[in-house]
N, C-alpha and C. Protein backbone atom coordinates (compact mmCIF):
# COMPACT_ATOMS: atom_id res chain seq x y z
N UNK A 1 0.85 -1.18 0.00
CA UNK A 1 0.00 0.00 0.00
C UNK A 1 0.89 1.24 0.00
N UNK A 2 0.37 2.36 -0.91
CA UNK A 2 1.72 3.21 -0.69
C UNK A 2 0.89 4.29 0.44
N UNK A 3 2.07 5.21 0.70
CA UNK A 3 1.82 5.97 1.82
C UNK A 3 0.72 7.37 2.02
N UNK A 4 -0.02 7.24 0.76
CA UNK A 4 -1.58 7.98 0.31
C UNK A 4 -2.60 7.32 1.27
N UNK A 5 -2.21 6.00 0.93
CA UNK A 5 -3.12 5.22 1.38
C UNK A 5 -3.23 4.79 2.59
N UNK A 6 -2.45 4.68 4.06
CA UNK A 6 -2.60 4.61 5.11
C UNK A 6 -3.68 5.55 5.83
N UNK A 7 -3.13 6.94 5.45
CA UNK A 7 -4.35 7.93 6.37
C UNK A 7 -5.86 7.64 5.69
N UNK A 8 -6.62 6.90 4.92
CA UNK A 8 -7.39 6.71 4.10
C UNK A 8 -7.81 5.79 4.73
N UNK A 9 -6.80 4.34 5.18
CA UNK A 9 -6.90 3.51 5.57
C UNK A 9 -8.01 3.72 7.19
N UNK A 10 -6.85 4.23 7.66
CA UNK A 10 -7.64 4.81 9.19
C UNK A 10 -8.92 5.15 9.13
N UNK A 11 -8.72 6.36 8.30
CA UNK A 11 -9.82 7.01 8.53
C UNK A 11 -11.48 6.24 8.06
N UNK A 12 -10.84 5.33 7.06
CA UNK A 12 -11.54 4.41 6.78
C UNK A 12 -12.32 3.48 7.89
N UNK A 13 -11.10 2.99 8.83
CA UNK A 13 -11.79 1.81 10.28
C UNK A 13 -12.53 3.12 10.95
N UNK A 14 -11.92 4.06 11.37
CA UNK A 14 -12.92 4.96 11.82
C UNK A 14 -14.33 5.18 11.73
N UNK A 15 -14.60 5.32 10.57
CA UNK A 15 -15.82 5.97 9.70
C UNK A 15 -16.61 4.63 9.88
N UNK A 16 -15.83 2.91 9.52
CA UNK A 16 -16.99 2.12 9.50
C UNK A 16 -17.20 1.83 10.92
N UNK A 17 -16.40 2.20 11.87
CA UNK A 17 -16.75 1.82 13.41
C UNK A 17 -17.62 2.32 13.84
N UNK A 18 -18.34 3.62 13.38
CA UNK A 18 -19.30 4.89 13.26
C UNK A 18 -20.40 4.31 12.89
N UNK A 19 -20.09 3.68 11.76
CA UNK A 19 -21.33 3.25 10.88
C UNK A 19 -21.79 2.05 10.94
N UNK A 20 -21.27 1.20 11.68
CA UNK A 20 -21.59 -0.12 11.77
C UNK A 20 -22.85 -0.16 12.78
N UNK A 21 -23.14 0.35 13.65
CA UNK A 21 -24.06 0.22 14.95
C UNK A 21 -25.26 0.88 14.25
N UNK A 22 -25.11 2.06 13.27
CA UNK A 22 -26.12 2.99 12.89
C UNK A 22 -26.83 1.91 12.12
N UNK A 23 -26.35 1.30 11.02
CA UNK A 23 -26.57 0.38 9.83
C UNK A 23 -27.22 -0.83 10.01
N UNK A 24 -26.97 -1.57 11.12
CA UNK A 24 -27.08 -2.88 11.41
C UNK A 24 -28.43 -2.56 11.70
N UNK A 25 -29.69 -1.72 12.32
CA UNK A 25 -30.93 -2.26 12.41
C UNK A 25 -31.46 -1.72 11.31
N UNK A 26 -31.18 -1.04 10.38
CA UNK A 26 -32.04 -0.79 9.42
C UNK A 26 -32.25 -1.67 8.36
N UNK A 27 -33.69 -1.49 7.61
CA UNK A 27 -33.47 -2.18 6.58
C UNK A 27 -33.08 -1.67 5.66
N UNK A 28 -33.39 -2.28 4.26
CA UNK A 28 -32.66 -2.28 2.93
C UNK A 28 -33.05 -0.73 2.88
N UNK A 29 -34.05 -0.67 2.74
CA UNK A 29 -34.78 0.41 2.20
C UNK A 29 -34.25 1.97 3.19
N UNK A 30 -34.11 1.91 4.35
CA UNK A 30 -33.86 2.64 5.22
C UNK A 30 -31.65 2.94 4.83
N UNK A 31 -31.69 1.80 4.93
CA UNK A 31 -29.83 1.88 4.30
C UNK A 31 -29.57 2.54 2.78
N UNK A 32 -30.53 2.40 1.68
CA UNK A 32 -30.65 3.52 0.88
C UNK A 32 -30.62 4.88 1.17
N UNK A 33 -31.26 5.13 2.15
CA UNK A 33 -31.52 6.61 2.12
C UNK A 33 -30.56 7.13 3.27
N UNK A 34 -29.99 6.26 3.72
CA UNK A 34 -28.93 6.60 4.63
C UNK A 34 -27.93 7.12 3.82
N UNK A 35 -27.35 6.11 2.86
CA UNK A 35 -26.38 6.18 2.46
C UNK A 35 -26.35 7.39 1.52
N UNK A 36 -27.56 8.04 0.49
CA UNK A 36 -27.80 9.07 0.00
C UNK A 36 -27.55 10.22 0.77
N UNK A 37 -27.75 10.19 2.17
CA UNK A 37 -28.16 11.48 2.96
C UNK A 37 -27.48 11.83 3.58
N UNK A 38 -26.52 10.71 4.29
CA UNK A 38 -25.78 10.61 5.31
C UNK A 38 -24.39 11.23 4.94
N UNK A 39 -23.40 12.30 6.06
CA UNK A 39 -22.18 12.89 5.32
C UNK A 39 -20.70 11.84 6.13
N UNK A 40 -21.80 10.74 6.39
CA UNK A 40 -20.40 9.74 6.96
C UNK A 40 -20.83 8.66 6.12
N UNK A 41 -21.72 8.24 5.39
CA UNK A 41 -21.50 7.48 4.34
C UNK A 41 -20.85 8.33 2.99
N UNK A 42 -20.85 9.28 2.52
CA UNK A 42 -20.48 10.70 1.96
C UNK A 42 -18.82 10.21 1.97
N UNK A 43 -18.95 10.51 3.20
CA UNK A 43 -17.46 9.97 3.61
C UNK A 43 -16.78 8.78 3.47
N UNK A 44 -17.34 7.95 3.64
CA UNK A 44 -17.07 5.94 2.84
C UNK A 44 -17.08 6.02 1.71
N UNK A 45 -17.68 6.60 0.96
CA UNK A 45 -18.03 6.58 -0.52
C UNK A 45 -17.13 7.44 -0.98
N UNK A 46 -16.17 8.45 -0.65
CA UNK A 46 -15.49 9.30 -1.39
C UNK A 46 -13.99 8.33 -1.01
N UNK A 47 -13.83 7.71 -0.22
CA UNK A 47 -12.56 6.91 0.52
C UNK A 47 -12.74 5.42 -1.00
N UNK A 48 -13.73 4.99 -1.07
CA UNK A 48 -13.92 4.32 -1.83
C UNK A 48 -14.11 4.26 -3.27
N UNK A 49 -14.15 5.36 -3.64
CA UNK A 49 -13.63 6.05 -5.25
C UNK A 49 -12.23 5.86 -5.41
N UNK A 50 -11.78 6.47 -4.10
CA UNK A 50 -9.89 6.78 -4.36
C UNK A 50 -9.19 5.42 -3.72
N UNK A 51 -10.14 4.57 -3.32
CA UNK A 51 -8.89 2.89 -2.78
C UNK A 51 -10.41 2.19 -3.04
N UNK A 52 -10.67 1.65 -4.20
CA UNK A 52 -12.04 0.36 -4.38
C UNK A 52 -11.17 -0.70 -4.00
N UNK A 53 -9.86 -0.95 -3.25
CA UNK A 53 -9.67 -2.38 -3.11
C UNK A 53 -9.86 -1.99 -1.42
N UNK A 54 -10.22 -1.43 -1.01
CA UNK A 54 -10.91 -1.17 0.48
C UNK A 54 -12.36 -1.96 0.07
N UNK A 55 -12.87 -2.02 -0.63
CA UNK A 55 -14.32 -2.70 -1.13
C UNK A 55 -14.92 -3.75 -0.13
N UNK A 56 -13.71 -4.59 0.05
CA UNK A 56 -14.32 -6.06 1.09
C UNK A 56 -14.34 -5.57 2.19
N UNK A 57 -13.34 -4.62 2.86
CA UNK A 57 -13.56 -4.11 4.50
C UNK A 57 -14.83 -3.59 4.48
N UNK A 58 -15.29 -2.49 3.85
CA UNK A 58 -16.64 -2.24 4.01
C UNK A 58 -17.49 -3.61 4.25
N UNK A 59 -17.32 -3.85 3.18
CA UNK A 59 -18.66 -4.94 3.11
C UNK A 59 -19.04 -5.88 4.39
N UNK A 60 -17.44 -6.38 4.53
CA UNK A 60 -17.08 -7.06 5.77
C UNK A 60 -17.82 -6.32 6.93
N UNK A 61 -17.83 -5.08 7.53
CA UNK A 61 -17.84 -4.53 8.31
C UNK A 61 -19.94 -4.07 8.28
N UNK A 62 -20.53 -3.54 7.04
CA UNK A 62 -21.71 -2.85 7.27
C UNK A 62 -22.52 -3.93 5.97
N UNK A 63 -21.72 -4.98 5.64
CA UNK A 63 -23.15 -6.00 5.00
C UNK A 63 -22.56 -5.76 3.01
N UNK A 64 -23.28 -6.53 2.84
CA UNK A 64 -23.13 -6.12 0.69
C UNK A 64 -23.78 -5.54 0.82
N UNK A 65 -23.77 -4.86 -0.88
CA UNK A 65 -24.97 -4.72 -1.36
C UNK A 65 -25.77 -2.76 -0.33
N UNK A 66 -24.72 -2.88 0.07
CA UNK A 66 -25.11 -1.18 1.01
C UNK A 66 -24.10 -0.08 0.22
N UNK A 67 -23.14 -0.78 0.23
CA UNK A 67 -22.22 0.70 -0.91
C UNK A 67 -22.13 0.01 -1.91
N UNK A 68 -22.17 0.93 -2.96
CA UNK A 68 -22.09 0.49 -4.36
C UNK A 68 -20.53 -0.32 -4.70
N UNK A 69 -20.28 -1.27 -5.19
CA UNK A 69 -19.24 -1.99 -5.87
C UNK A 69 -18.57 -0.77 -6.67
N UNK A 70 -17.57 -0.98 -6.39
CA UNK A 70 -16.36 -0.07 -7.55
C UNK A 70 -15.82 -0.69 -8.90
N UNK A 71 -16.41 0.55 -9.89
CA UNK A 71 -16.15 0.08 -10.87
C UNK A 71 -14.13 -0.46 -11.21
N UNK A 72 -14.57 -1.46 -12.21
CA UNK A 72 -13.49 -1.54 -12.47
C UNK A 72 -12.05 -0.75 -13.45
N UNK A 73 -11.21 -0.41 -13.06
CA UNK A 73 -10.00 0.50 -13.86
C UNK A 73 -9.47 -0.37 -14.63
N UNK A 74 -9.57 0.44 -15.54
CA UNK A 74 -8.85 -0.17 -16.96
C UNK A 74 -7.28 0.58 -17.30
């Protein structure tokens, strides 16, 4: 990992340690509009543009199928 990517990293366990307790009772439908509205999913989602191989920690951490999959770079 180069050294961009550590503070990203953090801030990354941070943000899902935040978000994990919020996430876990909602449903599908309710985790949509979280993730639209919310400026700490805002925040996952901009970490996850700039490192998509962070992709499985999320998932690992707040479920699939809640942040969008990163496209793939060509």
């Amino acid at each position: 990992m180069n050294e961009n990517g550590k503070p990203d990293h953090v801030q990354l366990e941070q943000l899902l340690q935040q978000a994990k307790p919020l996430m876990l009772p909602m449903f599908p439908d309710q985790q949509k509009l979280w993730l639209a509205e919310s400026p700490l999913a805002q925040e996952i989602k901009s970490i996850l543009v700039r490192h998509p191989e962070y992709y499985d920690e999320v998932r690992a951490a707040v479920g699939g199928g809640v942040f969008p999959e990163p496209k793939a770079s060509n």
